[in-house]
Protein backbone atom coordinates (compact mmCIF):
# COMPACT_ATOMS: atom_id res chain seq x y z
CA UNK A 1 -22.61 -21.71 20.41
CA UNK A 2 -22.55 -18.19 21.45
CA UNK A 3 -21.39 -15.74 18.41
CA UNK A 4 -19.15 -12.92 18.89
CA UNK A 5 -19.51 -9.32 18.24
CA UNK A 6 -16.77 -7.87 16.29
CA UNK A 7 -17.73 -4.22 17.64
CA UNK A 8 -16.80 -6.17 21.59
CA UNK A 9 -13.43 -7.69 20.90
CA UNK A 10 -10.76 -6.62 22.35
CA UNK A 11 -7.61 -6.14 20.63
CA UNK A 12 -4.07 -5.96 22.06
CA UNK A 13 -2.86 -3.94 19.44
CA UNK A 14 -3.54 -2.35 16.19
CA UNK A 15 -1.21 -1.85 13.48
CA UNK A 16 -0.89 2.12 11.90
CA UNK A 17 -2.03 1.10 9.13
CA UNK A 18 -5.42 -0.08 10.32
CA UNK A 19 -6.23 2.42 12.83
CA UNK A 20 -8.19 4.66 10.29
CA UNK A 21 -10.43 1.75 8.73
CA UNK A 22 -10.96 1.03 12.57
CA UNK A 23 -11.70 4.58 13.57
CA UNK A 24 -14.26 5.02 10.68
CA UNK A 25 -16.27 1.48 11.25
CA UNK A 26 -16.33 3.11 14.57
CA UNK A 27 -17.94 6.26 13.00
CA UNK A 28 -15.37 8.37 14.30
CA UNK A 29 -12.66 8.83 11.37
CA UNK A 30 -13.52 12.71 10.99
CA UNK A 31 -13.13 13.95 14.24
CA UNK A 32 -10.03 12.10 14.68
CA UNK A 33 -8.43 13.61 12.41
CA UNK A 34 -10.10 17.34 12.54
CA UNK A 35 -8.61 16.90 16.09
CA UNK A 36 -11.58 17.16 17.59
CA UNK A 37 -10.69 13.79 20.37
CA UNK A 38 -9.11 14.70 23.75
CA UNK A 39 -7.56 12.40 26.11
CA UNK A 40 -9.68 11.07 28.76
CA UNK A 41 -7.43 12.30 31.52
CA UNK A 42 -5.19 15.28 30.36
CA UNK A 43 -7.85 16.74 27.39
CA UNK A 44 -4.82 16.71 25.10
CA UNK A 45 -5.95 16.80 21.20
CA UNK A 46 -5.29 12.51 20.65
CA UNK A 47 -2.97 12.82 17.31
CA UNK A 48 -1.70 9.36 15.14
CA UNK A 49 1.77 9.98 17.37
CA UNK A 50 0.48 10.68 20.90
CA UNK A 51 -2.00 7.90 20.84
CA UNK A 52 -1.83 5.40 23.59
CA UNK A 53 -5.01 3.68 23.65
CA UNK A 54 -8.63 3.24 22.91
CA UNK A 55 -11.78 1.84 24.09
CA UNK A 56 -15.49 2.04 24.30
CA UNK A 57 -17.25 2.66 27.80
CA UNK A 58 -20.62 2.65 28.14
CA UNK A 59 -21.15 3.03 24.32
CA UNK A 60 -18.62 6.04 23.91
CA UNK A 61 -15.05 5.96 22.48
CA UNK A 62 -12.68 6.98 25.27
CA UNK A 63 -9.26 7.76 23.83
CA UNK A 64 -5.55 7.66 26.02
CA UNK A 65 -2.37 9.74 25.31
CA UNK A 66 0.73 8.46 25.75
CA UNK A 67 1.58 10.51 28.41
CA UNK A 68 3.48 8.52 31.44
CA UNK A 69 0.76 10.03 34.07
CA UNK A 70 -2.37 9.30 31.76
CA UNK A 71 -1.03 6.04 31.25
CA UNK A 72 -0.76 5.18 34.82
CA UNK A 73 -3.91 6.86 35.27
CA UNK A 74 -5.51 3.96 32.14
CA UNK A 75 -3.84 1.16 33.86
CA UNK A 76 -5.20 1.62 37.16
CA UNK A 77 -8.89 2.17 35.87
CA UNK A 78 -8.33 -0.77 33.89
């Protein structure tokens, strides 16, 4: 039986109150909230309210605002 990596599952959602435990096993806590993640598409600082979504691509944390174009732009990657 083939194990699963916790770092590869994919989550639906994430409630507020475990996004910063998440963000620091990820190893990016501090520059999350020094401001220092943009949006993949608009560069816009990601902030707890504008956040959208998150993932990892090709071993780097990719972050999505939750503007209606950068959204689109997410879902049609996706």
């Amino acid at each position: 039986m083939k194990e699963k990596n916790p770092k590869k599952e994919e989550l639906d959602f994430i409630y507020d109150e475990d996004l910063m435990p998440v963000l620091e096993k990820l190893g990016v806590k501090t520059n999350f909230t020094e401001g220092n993640i943009k949006c993949l598409f608009c560069n816009e600082v990601i902030t707890l309210e504008n956040l959208y979504s998150f993932f990892i691509d090709e071993g780097k944390l990719k972050m999505i605002c939750d503007k209606e174009d950068c959204i689109k732009q997410f879902k049609a990657k996706g």
